[in-house]
N, C-alpha and C. Protein backbone atom coordinates (compact mmCIF):
# COMPACT_ATOMS: atom_id res chain seq x y z
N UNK A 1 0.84 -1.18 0.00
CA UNK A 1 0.00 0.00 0.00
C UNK A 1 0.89 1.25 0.00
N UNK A 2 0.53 2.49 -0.88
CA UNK A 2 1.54 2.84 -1.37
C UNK A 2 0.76 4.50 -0.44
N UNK A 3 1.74 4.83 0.26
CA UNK A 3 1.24 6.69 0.66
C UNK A 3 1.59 7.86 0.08
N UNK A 4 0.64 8.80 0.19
CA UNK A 4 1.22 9.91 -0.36
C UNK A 4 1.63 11.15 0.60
N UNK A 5 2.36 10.66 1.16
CA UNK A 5 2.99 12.14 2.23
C UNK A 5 3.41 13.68 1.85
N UNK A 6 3.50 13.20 0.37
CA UNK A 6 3.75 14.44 -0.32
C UNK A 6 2.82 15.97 0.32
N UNK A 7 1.72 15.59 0.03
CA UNK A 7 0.75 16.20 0.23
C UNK A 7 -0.16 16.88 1.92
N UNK A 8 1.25 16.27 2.73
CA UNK A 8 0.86 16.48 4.15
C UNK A 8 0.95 17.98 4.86
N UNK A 9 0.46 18.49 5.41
CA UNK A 9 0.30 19.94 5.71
C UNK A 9 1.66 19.84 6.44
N UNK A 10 2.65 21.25 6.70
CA UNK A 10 3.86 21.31 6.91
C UNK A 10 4.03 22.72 8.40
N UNK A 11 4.29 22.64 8.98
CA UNK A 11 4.66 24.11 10.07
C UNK A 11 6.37 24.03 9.98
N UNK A 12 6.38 25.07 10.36
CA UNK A 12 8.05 25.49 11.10
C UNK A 12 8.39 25.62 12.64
N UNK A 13 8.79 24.72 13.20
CA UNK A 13 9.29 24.80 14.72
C UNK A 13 9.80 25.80 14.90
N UNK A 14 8.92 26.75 16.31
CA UNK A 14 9.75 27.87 16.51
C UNK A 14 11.08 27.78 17.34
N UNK A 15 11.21 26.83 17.73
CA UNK A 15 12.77 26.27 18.83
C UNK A 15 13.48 25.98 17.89
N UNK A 16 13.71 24.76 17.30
CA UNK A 16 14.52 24.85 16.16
C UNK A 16 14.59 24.76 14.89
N UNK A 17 13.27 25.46 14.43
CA UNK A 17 13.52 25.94 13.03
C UNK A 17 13.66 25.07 11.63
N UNK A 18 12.85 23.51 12.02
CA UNK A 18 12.95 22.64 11.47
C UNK A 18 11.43 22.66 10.98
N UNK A 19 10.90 22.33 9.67
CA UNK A 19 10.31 21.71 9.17
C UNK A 19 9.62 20.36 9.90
N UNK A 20 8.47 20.36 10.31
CA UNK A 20 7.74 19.43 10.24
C UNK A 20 5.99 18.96 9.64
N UNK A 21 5.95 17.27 9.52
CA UNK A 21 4.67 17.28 8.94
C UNK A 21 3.29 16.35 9.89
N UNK A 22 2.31 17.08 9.12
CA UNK A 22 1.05 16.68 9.78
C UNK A 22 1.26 14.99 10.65
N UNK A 23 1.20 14.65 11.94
CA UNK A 23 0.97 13.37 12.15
C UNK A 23 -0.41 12.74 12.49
N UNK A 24 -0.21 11.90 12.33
CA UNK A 24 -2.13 11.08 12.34
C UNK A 24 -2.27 11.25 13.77
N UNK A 25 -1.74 11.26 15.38
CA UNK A 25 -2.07 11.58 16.40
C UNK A 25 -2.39 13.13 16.52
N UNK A 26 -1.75 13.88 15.72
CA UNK A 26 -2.54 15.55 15.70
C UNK A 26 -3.53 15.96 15.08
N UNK A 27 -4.22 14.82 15.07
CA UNK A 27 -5.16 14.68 13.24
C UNK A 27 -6.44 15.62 13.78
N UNK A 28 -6.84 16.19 15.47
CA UNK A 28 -8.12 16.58 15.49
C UNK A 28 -7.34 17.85 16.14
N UNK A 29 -6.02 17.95 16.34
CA UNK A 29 -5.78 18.94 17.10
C UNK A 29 -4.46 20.21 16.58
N UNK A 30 -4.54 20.01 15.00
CA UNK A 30 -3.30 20.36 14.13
C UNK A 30 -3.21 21.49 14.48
N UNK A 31 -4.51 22.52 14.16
CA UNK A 31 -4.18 24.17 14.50
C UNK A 31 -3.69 24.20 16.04
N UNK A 32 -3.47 23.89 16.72
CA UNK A 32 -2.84 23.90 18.38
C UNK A 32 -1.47 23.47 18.17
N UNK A 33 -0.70 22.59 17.25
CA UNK A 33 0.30 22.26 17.56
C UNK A 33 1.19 23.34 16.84
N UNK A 34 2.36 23.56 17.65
CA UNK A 34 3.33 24.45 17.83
C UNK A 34 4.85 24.00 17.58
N UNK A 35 4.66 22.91 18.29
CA UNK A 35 6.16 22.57 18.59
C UNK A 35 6.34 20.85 18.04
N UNK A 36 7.28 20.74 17.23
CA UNK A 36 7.48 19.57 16.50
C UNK A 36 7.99 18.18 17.23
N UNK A 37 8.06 18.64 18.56
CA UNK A 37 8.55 17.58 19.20
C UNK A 37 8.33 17.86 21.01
N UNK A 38 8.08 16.87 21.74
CA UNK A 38 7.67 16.99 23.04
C UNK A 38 9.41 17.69 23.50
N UNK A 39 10.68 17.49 22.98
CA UNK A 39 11.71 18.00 23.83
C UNK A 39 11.55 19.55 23.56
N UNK A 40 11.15 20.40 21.95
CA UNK A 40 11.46 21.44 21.34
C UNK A 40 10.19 22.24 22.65
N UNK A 41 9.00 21.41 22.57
CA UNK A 41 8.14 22.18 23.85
C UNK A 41 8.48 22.74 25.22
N UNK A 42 9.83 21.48 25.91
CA UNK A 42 10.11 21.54 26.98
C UNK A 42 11.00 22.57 27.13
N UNK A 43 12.19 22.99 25.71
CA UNK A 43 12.96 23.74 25.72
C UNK A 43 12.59 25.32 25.44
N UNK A 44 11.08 25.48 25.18
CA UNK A 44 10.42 26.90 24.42
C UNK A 44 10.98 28.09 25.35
N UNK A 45 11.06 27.89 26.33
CA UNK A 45 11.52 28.89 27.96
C UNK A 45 12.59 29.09 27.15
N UNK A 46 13.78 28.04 27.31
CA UNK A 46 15.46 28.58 27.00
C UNK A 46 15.21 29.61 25.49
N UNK A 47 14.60 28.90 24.34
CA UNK A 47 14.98 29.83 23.43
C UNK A 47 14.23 31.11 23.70
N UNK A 48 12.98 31.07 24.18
CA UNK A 48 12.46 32.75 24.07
C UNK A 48 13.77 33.36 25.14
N UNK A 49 14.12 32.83 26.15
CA UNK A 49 15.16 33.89 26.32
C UNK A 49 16.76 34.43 26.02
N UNK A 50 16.53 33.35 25.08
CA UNK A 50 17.70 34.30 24.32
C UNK A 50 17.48 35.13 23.05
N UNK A 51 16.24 35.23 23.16
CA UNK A 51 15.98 36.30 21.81
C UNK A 51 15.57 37.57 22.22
């Protein structure tokens, strides 16, 4: 069975600035997600203060 991920909705991590795509566990809650990864969430404190 062949997927097409091509076509998956995309954000930009504001911690580090990486590219990520839609996952099937964010599937009811996409507009809320922020952060591409549970560590980039934990770290959101350190980077807002160095900017």
């Amino acid at each position: 069975m062949a997927h097409k991920k091509a076509n998956l909705p995309k954000k930009i991590c504001p911690v580090c600035q990486r590219p990520f795509t839609w996952r099937k566990k964010w599937e009811k809650d996409w507009d809320n997600v922020v952060y591409c990864s549970e560590r980039c969430r934990r770290s959101k404190a350190k980077s807002e203060l160095s900017k």
